[in-house]
C-alpha atoms as a PDB file:
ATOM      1  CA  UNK A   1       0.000   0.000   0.000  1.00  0.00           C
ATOM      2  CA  UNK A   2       1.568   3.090  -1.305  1.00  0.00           C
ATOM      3  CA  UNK A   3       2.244   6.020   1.267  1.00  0.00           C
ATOM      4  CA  UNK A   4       1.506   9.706   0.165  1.00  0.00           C
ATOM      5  CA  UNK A   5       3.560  11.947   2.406  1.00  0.00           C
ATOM      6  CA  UNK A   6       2.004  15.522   2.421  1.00  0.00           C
ATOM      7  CA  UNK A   7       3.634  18.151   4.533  1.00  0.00           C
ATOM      8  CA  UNK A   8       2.731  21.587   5.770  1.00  0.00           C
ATOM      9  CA  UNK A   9       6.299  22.458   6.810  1.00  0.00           C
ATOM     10  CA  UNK A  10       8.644  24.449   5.213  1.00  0.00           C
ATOM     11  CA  UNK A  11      11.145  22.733   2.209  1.00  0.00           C
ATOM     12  CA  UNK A  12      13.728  21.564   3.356  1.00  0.00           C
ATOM     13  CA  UNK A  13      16.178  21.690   0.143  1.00  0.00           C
ATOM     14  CA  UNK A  14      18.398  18.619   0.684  1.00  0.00           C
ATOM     15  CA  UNK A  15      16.902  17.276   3.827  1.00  0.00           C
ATOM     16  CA  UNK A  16      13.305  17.071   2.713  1.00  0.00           C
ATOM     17  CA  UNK A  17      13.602  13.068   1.668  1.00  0.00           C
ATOM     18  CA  UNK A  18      15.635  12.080   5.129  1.00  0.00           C
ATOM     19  CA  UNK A  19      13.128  14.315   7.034  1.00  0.00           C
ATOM     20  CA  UNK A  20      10.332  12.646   5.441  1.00  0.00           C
ATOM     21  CA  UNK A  21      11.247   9.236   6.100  1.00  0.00           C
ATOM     22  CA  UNK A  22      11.952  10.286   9.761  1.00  0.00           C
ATOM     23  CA  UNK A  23       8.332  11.458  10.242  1.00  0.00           C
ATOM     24  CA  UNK A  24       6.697   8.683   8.178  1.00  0.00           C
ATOM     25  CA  UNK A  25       8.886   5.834  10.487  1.00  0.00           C
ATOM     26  CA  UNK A  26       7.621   7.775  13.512  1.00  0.00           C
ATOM     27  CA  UNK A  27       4.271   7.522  12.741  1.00  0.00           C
ATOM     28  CA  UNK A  28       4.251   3.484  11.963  1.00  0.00           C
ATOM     29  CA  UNK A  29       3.843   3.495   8.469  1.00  0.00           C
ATOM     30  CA  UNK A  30       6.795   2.631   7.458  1.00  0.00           C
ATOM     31  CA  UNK A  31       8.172  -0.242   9.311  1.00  0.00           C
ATOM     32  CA  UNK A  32      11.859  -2.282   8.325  1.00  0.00           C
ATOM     33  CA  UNK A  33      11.287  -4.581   5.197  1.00  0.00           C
ATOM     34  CA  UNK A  34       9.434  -2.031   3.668  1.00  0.00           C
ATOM     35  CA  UNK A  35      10.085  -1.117  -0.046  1.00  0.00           C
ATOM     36  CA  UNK A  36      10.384   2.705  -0.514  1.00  0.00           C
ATOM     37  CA  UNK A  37      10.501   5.069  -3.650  1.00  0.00           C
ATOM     38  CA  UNK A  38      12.160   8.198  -3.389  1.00  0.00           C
ATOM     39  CA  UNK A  39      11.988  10.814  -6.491  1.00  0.00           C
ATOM     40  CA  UNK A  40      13.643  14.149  -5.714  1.00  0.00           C
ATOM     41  CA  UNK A  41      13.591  17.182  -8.392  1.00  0.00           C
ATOM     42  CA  UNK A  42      15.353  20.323  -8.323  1.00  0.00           C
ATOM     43  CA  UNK A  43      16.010  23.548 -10.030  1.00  0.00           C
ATOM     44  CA  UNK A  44      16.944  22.876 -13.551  1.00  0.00           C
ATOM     45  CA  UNK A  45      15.667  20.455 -14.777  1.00  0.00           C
ATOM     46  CA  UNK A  46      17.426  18.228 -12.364  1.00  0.00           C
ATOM     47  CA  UNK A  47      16.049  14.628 -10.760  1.00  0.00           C
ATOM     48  CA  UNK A  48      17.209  11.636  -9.283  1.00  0.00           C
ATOM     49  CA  UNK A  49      14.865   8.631  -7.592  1.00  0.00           C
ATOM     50  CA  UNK A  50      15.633   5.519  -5.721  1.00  0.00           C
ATOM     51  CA  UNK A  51      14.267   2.088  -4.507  1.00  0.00           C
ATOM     52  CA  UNK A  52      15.118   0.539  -1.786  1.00  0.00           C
ATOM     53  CA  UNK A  53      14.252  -2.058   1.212  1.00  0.00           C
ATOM     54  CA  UNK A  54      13.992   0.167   4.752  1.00  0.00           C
END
């Protein structure tokens, strides 16, 4: 079951994927084993994603 993060704080540049995963871990729904997808764009044109087992 896929897990939509949606924030109300501030970007974060950089940080805003580790942050993220910190808040959705805290709140139990993401739990070790766990296969996450992680896309991050930036100015330019510029993107980079990533699967892997938490």
């Amino acid at each position: 079951m896929p897990v939509i993060l949606k924030t109300t704080a501030p970007i974060y540049s950089s940080s805003s994927i580790p942050i993220a995963l910190k808040r959705t871990a805290d709140t139990g729904k993401l739990k070790r084993g766990d296969k996450v997808l992680i896309f991050g764009f930036g100015i330019g044109l510029s993107w980079s994603g990533a699967i892997f087992n938490y």
